[in-house]
C-alpha atoms as a PDB file:
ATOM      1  CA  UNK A   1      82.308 108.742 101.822  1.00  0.00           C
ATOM      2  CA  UNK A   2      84.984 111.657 101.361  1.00  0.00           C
ATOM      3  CA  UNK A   3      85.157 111.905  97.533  1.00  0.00           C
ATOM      4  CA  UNK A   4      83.599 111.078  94.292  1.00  0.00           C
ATOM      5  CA  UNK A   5      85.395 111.297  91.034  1.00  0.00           C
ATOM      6  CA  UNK A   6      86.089 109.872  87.580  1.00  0.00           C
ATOM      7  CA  UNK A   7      89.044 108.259  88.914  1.00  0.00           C
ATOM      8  CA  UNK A   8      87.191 106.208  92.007  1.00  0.00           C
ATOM      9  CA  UNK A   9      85.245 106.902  95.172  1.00  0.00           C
ATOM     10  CA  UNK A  10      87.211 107.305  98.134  1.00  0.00           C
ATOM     11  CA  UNK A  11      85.563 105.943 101.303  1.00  0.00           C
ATOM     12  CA  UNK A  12      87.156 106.367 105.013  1.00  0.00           C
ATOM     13  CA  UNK A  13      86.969 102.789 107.081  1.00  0.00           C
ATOM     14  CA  UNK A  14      87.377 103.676 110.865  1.00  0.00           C
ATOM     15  CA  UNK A  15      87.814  99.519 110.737  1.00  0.00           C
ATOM     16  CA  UNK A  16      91.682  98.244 111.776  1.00  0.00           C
ATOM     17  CA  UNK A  17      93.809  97.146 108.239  1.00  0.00           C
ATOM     18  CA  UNK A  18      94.135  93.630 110.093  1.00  0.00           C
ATOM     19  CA  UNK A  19      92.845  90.730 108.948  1.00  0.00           C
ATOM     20  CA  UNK A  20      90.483  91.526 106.480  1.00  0.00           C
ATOM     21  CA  UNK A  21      88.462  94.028 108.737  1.00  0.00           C
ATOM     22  CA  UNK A  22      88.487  96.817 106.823  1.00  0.00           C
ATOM     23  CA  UNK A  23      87.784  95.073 103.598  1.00  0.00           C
ATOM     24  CA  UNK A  24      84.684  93.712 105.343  1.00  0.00           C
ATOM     25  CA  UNK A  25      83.662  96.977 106.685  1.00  0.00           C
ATOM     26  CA  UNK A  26      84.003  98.474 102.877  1.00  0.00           C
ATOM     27  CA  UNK A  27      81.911  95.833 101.810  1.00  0.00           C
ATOM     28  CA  UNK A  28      79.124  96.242 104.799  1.00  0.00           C
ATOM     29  CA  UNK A  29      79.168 100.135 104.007  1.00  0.00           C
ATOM     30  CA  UNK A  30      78.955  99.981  99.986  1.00  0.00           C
ATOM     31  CA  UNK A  31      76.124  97.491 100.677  1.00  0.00           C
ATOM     32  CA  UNK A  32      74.165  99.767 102.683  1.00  0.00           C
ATOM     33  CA  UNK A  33      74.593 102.545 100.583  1.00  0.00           C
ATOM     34  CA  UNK A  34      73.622 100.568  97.403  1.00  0.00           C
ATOM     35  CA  UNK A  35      70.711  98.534  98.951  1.00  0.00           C
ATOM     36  CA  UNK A  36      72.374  95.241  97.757  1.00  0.00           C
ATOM     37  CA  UNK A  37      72.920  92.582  99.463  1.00  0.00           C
ATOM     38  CA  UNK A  38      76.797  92.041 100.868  1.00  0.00           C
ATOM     39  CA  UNK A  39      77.563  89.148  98.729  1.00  0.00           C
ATOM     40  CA  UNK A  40      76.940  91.080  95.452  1.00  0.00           C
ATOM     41  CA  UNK A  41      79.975  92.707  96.469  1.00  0.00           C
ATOM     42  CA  UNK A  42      83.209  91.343  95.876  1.00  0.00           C
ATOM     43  CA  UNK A  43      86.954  93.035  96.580  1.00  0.00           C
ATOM     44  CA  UNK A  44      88.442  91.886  93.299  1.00  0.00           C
ATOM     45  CA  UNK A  45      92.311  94.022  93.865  1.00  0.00           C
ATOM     46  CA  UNK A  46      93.419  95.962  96.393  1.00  0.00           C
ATOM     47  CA  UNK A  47      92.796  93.361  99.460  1.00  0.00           C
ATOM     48  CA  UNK A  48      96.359  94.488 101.235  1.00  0.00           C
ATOM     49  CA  UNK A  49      95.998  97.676  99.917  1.00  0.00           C
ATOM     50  CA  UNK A  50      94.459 101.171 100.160  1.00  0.00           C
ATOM     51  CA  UNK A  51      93.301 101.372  96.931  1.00  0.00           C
ATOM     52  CA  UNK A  52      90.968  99.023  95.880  1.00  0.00           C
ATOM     53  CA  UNK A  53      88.859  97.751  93.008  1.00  0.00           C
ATOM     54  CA  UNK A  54      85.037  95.862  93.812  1.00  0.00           C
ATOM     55  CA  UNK A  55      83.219  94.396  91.314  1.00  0.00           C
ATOM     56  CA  UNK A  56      79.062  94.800  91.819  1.00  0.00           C
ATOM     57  CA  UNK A  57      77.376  92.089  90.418  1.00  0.00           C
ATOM     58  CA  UNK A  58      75.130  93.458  87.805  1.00  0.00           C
ATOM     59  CA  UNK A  59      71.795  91.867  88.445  1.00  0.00           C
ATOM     60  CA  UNK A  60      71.347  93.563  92.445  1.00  0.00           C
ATOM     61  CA  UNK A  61      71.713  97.334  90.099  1.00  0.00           C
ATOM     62  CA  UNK A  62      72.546  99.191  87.497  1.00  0.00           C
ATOM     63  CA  UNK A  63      75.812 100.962  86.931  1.00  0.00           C
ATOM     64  CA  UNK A  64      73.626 104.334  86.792  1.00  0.00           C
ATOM     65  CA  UNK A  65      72.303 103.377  89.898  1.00  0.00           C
ATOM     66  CA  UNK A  66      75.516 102.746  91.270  1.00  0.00           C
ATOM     67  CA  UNK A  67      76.616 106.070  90.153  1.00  0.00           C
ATOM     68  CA  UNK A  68      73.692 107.923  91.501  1.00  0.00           C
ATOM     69  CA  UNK A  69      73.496 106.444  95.076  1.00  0.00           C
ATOM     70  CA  UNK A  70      77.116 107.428  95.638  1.00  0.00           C
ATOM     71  CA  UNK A  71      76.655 110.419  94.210  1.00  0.00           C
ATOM     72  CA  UNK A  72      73.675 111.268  96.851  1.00  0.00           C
ATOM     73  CA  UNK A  73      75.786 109.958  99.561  1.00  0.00           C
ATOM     74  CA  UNK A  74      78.895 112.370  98.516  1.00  0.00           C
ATOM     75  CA  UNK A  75      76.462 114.986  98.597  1.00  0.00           C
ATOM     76  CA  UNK A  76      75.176 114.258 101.994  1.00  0.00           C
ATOM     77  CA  UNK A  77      78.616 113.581 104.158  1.00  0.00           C
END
């Protein structure tokens, strides 16, 4: 993770932008950080894009949780 703000979290994906790949990697890596599983994740805008919105489904964590664990991870990288 590179940065945290009120505006969004910007993440670096080493994966390609071809065919989905780094979408799937963003999803893999928010997963992990979150301790959710990968399906609670979904890329709802942004698929061809470089800014992107997910949606986290709301019964894997709270949106303070959310918050916190990338918060942590900010601090860490």
């Amino acid at each position: 993770m590179t940065d945290i703000s009120a505006d969004g979290v910007g993440v670096q994906i080493a994966a390609p932008a071809r065919e989905g790949e780094a979408n799937e990697e963003l999803i893999h890596y928010l997963a992990d950080i979150l301790s959710i599983k990968k399906r609670s994740i979904s890329l709802d805008k942004g698929s061809k894009s470089r800014q992107k919105m997910v949606t986290i489904d709301s019964t894997e964590t709270s949106v303070d949780q959310v918050r916190e664990r990338l918060s942590r991870e900010a601090l860490y990288e």
